[in-house]
N, C-alpha and C. Protein backbone atom coordinates (compact mmCIF):
# COMPACT_ATOMS: atom_id res chain seq x y z
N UNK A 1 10.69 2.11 -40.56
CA UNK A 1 9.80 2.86 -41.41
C UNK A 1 10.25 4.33 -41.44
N UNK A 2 10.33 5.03 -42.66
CA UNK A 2 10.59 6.21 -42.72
C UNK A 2 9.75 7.29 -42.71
N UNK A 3 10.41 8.36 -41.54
CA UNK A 3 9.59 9.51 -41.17
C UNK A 3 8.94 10.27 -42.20
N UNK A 4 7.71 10.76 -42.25
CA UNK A 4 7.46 11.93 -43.36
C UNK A 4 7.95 12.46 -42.94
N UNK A 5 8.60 13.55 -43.85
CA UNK A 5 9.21 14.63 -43.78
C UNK A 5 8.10 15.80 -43.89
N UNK A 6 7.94 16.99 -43.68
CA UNK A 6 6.71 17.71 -44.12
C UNK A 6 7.09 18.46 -45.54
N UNK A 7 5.80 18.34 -46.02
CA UNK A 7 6.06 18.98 -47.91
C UNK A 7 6.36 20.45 -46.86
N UNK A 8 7.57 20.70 -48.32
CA UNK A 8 8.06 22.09 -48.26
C UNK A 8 7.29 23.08 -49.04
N UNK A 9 6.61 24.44 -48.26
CA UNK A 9 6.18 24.94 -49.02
C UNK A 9 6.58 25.75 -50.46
N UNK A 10 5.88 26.04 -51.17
CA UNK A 10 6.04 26.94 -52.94
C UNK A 10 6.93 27.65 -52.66
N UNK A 11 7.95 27.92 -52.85
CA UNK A 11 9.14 28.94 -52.73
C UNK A 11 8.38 30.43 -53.46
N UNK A 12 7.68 29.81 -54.44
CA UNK A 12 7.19 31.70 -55.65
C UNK A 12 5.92 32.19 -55.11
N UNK A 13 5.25 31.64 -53.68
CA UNK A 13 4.09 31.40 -53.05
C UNK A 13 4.46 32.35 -51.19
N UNK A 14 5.86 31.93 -51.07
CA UNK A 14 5.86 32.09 -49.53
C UNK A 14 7.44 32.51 -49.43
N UNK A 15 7.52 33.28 -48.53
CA UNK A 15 8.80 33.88 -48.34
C UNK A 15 9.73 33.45 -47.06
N UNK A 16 10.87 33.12 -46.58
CA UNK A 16 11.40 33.33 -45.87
C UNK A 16 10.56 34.44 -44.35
N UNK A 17 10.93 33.83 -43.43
CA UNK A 17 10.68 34.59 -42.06
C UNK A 17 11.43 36.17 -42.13
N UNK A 18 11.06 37.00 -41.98
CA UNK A 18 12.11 38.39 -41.89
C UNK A 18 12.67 38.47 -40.57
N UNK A 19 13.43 39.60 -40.21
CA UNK A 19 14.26 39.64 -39.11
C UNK A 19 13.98 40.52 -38.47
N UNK A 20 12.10 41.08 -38.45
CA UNK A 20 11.98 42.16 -37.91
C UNK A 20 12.18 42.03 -36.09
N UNK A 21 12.77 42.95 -35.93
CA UNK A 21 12.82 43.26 -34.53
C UNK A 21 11.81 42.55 -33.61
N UNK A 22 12.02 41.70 -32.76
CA UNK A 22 10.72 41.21 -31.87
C UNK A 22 11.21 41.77 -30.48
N UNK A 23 9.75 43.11 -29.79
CA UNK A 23 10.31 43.50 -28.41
C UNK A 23 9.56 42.27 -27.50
N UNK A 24 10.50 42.46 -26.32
CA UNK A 24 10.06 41.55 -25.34
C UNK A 24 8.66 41.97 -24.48
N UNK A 25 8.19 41.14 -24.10
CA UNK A 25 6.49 40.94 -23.64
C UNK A 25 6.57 42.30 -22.04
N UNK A 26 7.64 42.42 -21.71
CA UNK A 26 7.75 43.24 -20.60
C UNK A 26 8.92 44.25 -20.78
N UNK A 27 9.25 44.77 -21.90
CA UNK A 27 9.58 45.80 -22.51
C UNK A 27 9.08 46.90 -22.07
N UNK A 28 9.40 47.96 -21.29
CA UNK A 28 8.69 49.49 -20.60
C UNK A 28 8.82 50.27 -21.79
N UNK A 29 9.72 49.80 -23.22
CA UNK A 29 9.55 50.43 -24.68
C UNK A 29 9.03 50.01 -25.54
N UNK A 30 8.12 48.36 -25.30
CA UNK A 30 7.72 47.86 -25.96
C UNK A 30 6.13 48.06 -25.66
N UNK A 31 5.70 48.71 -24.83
CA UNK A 31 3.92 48.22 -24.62
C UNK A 31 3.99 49.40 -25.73
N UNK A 32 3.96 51.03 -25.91
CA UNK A 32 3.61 51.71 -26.86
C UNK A 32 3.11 50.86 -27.91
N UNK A 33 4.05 50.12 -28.76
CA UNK A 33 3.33 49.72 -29.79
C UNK A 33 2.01 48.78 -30.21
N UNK A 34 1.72 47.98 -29.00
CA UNK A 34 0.66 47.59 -28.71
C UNK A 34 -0.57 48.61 -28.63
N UNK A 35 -0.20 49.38 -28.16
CA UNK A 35 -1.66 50.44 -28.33
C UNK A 35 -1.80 51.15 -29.25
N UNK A 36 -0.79 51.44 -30.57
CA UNK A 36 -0.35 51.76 -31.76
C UNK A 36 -1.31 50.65 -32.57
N UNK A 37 -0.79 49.38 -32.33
CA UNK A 37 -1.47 48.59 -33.35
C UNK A 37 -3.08 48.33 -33.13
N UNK A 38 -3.15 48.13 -32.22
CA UNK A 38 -4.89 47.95 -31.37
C UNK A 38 -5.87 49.38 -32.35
N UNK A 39 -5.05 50.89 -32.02
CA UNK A 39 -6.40 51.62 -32.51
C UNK A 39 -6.32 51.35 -34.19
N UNK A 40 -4.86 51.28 -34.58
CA UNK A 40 -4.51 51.89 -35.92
C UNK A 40 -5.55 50.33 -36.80
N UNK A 41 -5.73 49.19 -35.83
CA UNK A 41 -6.41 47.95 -36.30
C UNK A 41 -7.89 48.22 -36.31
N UNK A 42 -8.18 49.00 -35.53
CA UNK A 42 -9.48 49.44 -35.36
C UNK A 42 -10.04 50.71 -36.75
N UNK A 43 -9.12 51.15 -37.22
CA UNK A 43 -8.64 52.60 -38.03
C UNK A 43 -9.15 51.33 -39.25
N UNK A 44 -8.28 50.54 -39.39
CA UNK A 44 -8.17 49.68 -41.09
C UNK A 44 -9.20 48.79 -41.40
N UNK A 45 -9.97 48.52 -40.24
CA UNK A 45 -11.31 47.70 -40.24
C UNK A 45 -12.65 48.99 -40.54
N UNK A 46 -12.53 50.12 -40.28
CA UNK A 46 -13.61 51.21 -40.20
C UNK A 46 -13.12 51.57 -42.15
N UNK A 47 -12.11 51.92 -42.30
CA UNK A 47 -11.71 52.28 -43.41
C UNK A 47 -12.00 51.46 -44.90
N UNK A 48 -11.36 50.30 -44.55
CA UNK A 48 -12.01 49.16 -45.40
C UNK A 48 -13.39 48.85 -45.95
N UNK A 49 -14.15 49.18 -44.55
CA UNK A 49 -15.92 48.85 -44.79
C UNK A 49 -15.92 50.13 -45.02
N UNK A 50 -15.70 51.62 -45.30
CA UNK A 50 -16.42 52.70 -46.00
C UNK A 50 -15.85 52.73 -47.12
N UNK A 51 -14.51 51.84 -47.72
CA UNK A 51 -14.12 51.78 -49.37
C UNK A 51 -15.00 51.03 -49.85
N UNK A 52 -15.86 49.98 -49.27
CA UNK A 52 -16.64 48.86 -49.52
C UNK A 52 -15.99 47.50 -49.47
N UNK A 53 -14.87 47.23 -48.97
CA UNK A 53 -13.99 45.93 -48.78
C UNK A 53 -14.78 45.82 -47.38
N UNK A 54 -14.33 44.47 -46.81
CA UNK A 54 -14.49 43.64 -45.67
C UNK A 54 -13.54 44.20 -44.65
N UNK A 55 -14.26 44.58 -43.23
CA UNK A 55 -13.77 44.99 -42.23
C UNK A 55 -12.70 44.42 -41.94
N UNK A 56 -12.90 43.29 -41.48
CA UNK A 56 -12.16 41.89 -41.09
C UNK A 56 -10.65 42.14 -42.27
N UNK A 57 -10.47 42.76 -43.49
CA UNK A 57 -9.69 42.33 -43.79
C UNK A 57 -9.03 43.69 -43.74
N UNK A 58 -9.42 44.78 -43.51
CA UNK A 58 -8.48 46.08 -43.20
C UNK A 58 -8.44 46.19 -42.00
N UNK A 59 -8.36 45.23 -40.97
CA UNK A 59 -8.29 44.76 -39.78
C UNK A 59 -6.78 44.19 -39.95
N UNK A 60 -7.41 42.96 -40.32
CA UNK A 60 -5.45 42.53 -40.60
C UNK A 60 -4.58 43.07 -41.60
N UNK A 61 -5.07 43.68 -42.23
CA UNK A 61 -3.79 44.56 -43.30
C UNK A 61 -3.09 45.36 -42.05
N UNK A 62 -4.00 46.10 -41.29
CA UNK A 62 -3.48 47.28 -39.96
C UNK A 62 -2.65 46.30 -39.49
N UNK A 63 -2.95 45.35 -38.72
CA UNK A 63 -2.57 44.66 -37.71
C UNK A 63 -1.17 44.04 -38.58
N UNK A 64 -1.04 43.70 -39.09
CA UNK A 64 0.03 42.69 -39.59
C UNK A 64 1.06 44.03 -39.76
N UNK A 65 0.45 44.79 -40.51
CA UNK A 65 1.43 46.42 -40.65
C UNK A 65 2.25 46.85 -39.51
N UNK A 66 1.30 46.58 -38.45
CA UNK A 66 1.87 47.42 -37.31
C UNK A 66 2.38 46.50 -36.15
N UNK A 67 2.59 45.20 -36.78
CA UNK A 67 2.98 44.04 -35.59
C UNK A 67 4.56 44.19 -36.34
N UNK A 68 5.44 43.59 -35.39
CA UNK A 68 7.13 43.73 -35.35
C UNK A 68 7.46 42.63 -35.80
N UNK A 69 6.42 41.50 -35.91
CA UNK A 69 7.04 40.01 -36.63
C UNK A 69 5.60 39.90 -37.09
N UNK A 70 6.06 38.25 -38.08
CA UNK A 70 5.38 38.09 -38.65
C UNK A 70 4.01 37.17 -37.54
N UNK A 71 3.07 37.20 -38.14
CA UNK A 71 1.95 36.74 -37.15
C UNK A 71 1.17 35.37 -37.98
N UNK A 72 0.74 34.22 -36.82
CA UNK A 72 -0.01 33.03 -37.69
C UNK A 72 -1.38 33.81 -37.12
N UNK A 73 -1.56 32.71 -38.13
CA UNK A 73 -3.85 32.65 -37.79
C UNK A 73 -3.92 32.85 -36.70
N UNK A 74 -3.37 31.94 -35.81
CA UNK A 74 -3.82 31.72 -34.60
C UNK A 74 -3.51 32.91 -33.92
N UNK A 75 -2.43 33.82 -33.56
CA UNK A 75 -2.12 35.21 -33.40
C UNK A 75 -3.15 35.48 -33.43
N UNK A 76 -3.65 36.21 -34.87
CA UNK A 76 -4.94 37.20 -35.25
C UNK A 76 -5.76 37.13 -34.51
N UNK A 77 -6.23 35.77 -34.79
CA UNK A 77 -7.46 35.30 -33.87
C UNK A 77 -7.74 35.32 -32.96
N UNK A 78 -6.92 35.40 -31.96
CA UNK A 78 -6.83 35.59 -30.84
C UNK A 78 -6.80 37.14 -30.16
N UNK A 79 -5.83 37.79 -31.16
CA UNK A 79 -5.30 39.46 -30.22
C UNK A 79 -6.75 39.99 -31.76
N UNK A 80 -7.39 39.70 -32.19
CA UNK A 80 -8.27 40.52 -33.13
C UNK A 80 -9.64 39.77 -32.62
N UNK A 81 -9.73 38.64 -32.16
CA UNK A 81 -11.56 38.53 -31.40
C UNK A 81 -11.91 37.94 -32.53
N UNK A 82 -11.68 37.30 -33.93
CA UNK A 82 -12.49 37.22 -34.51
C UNK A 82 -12.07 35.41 -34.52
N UNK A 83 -12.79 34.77 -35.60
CA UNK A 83 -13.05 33.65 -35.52
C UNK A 83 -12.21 32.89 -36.86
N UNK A 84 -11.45 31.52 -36.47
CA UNK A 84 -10.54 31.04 -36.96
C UNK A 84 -10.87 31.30 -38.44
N UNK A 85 -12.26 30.85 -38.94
CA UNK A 85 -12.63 30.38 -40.27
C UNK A 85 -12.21 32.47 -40.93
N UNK A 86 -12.98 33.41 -40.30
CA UNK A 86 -12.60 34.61 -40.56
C UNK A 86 -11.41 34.85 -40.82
N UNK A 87 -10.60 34.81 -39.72
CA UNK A 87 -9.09 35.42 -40.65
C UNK A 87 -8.53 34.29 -41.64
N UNK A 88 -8.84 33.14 -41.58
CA UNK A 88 -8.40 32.55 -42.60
C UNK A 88 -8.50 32.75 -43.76
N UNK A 89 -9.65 32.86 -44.30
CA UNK A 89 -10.48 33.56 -45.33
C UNK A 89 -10.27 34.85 -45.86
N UNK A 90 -10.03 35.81 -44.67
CA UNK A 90 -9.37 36.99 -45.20
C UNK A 90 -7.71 37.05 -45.12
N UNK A 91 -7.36 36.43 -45.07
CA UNK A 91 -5.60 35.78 -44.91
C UNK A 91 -5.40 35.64 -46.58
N UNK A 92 -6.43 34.77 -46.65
CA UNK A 92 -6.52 34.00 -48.16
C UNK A 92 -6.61 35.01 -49.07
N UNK A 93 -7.87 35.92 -49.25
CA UNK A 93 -8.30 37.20 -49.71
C UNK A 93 -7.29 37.98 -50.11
N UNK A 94 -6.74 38.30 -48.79
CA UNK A 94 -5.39 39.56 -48.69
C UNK A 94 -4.26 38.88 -49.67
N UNK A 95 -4.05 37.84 -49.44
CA UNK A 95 -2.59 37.22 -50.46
C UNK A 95 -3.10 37.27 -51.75
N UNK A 96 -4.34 37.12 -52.71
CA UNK A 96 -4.40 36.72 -53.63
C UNK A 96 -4.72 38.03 -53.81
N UNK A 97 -4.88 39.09 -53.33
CA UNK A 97 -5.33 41.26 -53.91
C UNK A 97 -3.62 40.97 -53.71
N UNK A 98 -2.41 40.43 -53.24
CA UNK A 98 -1.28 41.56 -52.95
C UNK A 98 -1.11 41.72 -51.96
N UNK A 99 -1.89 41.96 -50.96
CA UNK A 99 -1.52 42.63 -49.66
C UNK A 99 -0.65 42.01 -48.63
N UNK A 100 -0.58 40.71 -48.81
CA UNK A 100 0.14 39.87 -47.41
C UNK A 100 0.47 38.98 -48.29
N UNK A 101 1.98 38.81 -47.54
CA UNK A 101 2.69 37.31 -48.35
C UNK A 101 2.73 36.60 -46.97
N UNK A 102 2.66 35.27 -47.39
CA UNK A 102 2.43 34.20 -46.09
C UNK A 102 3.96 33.87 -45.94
N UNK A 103 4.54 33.09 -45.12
CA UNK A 103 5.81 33.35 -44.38
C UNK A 103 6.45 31.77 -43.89
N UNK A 104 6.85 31.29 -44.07
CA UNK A 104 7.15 29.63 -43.79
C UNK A 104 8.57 29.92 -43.09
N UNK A 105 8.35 29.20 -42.01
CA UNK A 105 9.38 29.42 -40.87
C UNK A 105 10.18 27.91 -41.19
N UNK A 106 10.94 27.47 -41.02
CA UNK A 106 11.85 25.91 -40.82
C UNK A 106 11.03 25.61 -39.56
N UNK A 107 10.79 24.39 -40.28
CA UNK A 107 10.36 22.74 -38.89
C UNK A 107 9.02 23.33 -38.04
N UNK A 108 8.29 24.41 -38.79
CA UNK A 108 7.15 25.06 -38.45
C UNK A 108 6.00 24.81 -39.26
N UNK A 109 5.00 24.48 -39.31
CA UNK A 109 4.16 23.85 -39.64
C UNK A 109 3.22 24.42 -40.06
N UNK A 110 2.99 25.85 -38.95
CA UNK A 110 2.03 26.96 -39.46
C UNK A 110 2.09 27.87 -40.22
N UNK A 111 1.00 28.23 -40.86
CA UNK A 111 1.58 29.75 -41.96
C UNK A 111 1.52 31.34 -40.96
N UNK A 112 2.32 31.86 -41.61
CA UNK A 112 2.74 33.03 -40.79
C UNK A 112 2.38 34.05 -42.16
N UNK A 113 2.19 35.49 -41.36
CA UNK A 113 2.08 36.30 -42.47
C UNK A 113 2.16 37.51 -42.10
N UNK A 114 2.71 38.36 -43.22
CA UNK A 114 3.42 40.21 -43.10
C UNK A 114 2.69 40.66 -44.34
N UNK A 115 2.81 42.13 -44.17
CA UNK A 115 2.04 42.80 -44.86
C UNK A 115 3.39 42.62 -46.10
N UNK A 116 3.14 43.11 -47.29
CA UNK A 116 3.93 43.38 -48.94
C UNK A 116 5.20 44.16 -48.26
N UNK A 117 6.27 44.47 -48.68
CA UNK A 117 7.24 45.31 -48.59
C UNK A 117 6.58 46.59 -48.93
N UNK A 118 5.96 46.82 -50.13
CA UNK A 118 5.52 48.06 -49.94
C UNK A 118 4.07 48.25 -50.09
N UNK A 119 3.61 48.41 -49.45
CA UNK A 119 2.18 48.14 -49.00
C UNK A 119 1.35 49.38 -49.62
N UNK A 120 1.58 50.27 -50.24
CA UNK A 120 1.44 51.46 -50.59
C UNK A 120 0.77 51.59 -51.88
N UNK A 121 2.20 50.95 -52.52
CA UNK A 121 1.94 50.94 -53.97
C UNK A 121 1.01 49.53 -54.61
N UNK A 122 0.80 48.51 -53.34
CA UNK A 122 0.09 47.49 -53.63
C UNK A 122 -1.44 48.04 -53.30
N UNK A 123 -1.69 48.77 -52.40
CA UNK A 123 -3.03 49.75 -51.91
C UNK A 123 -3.42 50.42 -53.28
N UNK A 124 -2.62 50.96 -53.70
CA UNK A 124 -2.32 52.18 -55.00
C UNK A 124 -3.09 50.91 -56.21
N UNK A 125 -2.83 50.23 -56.87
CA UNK A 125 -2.54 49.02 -57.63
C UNK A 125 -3.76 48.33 -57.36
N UNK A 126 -4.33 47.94 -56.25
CA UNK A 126 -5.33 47.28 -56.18
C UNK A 126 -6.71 48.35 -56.15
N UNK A 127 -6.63 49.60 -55.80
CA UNK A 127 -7.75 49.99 -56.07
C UNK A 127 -7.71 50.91 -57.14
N UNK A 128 -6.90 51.08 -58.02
CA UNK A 128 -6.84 51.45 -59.41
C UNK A 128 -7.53 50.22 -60.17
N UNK A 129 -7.03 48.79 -59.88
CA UNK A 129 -7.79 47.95 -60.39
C UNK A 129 -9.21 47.73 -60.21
N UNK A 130 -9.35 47.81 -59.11
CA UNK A 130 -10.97 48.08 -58.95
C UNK A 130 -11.66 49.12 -59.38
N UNK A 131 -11.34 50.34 -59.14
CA UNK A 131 -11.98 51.44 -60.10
C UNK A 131 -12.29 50.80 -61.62
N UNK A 132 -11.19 50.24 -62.43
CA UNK A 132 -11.27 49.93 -63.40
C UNK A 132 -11.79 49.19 -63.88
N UNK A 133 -12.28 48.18 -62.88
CA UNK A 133 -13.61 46.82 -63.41
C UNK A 133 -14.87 47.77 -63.03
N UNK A 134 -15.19 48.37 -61.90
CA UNK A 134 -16.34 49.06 -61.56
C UNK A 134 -16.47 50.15 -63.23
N UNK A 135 -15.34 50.70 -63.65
CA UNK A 135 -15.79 51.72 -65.08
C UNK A 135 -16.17 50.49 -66.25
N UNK A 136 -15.21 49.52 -66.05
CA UNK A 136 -15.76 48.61 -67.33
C UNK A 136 -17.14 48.23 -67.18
N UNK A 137 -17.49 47.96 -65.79
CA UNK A 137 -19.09 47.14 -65.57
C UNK A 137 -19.83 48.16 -65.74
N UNK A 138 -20.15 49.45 -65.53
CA UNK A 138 -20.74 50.60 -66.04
C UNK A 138 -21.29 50.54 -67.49
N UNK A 139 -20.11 51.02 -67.80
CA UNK A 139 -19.79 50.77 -69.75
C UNK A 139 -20.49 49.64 -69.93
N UNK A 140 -20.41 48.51 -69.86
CA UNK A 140 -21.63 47.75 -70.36
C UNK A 140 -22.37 48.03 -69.81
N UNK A 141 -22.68 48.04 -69.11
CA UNK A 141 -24.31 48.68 -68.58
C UNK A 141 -24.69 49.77 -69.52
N UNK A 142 -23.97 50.81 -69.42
CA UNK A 142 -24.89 52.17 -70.11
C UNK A 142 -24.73 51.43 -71.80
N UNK A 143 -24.25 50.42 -72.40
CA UNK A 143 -24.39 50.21 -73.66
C UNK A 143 -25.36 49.32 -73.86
N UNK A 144 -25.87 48.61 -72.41
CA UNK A 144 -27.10 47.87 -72.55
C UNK A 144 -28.43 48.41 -72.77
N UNK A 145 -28.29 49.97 -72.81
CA UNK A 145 -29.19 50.76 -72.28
C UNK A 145 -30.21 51.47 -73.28
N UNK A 146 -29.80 51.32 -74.63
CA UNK A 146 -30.58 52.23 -75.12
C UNK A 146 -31.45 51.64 -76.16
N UNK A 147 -31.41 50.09 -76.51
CA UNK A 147 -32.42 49.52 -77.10
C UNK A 147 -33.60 49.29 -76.44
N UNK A 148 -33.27 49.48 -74.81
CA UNK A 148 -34.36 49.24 -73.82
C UNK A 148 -35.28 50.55 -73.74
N UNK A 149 -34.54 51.55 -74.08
CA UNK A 149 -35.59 52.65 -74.47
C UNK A 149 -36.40 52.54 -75.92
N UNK A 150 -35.44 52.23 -76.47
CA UNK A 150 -35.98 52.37 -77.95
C UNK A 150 -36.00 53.53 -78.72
N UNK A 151 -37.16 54.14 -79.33
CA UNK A 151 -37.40 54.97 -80.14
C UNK A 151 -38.49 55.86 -79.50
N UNK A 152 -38.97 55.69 -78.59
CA UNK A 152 -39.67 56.00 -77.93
C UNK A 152 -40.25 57.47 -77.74
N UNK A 153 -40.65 58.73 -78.06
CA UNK A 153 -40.23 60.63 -77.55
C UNK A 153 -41.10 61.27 -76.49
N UNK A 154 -41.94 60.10 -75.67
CA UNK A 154 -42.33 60.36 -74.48
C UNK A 154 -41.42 61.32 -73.73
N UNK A 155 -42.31 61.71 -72.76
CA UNK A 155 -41.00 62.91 -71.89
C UNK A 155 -40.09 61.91 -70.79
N UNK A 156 -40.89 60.77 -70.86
CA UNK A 156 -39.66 59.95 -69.29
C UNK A 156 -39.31 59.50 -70.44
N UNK A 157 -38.91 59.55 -71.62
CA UNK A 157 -38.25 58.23 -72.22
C UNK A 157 -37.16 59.70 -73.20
N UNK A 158 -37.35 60.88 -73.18
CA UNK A 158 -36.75 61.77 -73.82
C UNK A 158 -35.15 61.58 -72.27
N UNK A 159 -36.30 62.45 -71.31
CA UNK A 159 -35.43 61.91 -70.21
C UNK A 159 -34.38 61.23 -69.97
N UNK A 160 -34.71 59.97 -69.84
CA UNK A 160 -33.48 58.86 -69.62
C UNK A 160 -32.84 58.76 -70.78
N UNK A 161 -33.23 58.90 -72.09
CA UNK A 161 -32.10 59.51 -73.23
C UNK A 161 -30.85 60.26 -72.71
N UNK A 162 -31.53 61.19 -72.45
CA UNK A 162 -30.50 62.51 -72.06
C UNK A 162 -29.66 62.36 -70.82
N UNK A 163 -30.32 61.21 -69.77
CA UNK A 163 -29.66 61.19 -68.34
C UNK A 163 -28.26 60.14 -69.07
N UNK A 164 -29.12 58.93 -70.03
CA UNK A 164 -27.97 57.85 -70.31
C UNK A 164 -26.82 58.81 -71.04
N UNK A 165 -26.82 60.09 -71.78
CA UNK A 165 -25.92 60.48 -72.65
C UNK A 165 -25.10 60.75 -71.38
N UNK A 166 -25.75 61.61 -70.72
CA UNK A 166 -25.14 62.35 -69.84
C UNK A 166 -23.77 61.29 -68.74
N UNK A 167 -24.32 60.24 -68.57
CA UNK A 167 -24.01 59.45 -67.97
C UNK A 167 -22.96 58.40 -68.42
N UNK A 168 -22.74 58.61 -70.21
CA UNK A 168 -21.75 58.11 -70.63
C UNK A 168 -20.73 59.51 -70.84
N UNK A 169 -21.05 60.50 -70.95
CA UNK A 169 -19.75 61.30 -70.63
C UNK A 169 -19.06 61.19 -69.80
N UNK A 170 -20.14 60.94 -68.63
CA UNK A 170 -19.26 60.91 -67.26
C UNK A 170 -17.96 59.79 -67.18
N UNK A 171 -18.38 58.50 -67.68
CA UNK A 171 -17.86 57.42 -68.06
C UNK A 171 -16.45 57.34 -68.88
N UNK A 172 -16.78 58.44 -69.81
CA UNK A 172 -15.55 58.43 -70.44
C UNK A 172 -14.44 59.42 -69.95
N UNK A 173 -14.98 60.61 -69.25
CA UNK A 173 -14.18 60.94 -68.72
C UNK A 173 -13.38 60.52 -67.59
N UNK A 174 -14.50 59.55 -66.70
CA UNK A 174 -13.31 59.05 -65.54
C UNK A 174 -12.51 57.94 -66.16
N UNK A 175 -12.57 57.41 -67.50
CA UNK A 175 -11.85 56.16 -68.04
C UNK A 175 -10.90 57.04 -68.41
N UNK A 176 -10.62 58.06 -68.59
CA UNK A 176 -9.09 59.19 -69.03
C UNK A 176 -8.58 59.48 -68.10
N UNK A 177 -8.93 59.61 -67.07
CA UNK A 177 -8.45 59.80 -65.59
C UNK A 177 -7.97 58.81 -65.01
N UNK A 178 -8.16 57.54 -65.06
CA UNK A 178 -7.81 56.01 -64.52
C UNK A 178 -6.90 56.38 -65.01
N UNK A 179 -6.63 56.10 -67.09
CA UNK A 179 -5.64 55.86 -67.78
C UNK A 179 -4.88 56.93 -68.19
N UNK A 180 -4.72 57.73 -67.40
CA UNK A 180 -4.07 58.96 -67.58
C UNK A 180 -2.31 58.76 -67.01
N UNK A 181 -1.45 59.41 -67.73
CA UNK A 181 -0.27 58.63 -67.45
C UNK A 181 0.32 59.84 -66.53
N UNK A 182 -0.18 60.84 -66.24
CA UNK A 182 0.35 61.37 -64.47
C UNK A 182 -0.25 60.50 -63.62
N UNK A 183 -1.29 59.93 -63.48
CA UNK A 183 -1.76 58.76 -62.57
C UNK A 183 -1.34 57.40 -62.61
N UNK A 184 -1.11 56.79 -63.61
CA UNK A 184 0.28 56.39 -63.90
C UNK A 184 1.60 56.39 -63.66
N UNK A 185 1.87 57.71 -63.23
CA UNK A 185 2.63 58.04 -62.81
C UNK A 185 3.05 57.97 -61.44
N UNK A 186 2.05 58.22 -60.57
CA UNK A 186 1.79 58.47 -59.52
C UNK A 186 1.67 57.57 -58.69
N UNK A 187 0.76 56.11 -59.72
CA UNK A 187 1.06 54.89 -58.89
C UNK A 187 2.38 54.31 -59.03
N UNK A 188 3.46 54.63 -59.14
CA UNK A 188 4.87 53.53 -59.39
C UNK A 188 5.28 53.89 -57.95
């Protein structure tokens, strides 16, 4: 009877293992970076939850950044405390924003994963995109807005006239600023 072989993963999905440097576990030049990655992991989980993203996942953006090879689930999970179904989920998350490509080793079974080559301009890129659904969801909103007043010349209804005008200037001006081509510029 013939062996399965294991399906090979998506080649346009998963990359080759890289050749980053791996220091040894008792390296007297290797502990530094362990305490490098520990706060700077602690840094990308605090940072994340005040952009409004998930702790857990500017946790492993840090961590994968600042690890010397590529790392599985089981890694994370372990040197990050959190729980299998968690980094999986934000594993998943992170690959489909950009941030982490998953990593298929030969005759290895598990997925492995590194941060983007350039992690910068994918940071840059993904929250330009988000700004830009948060201005579109606005914009409909403030255009939902003014049959609900009506015709109305009460003083709260003069009011929110004037707050909604006010409030689509604002709108259009940060939509020139998104699409502004020095910012544009700036993200390449």
């Amino acid at each position: 009877m013939p062996v399965d072989q294991p399906k090979q993963p998506n080649p346009s999905k998963r990359v080759r293992s890289s050749e980053r440097p791996v220091l040894a576990e008792g390296d007297a030049e290797g502990e530094g970076w362990r305490e490098v990655r520990h706060r700077m992991t602690g840094w990308g989980g605090r940072a994340a939850q005040e952009l409004g993203g998930g702790r857990v996942l500017g946790q492993i953006v840090a961590f994968l950044y600042f690890s010397p090879a590529e790392c599985s689930l089981d890694e994370m999970e372990v040197e990050l405390g959190l729980s299998k179904a968690a980094v999986s989920i934000a594993a998943r998350q992170l690959e489909t924003l950009g941030l982490v490509q998953r990593v298929w080793r030969p005759n290895d079974r598990k997925s492995y994963y590194r941060t983007v080559d350039n992690l910068g301009k994918a940071l840059q890129q993904g929250l330009r995109a988000q700004v830009q659904r948060s201005l579109d969801d606005f914009s409909t909103a403030l255009d939902a807005m003014p049959p609900l007043v009506g015709s109305a010349e009460d003083a709260a209804s003069t009011l929110v006239k004037s707050r909604l005008e006010r409030a689509s200037v604002l709108q259009r001006r940060l939509q020139k600023i998104v699409g502004s081509p020095l910012l544009n510029f700036l993200a390449r």
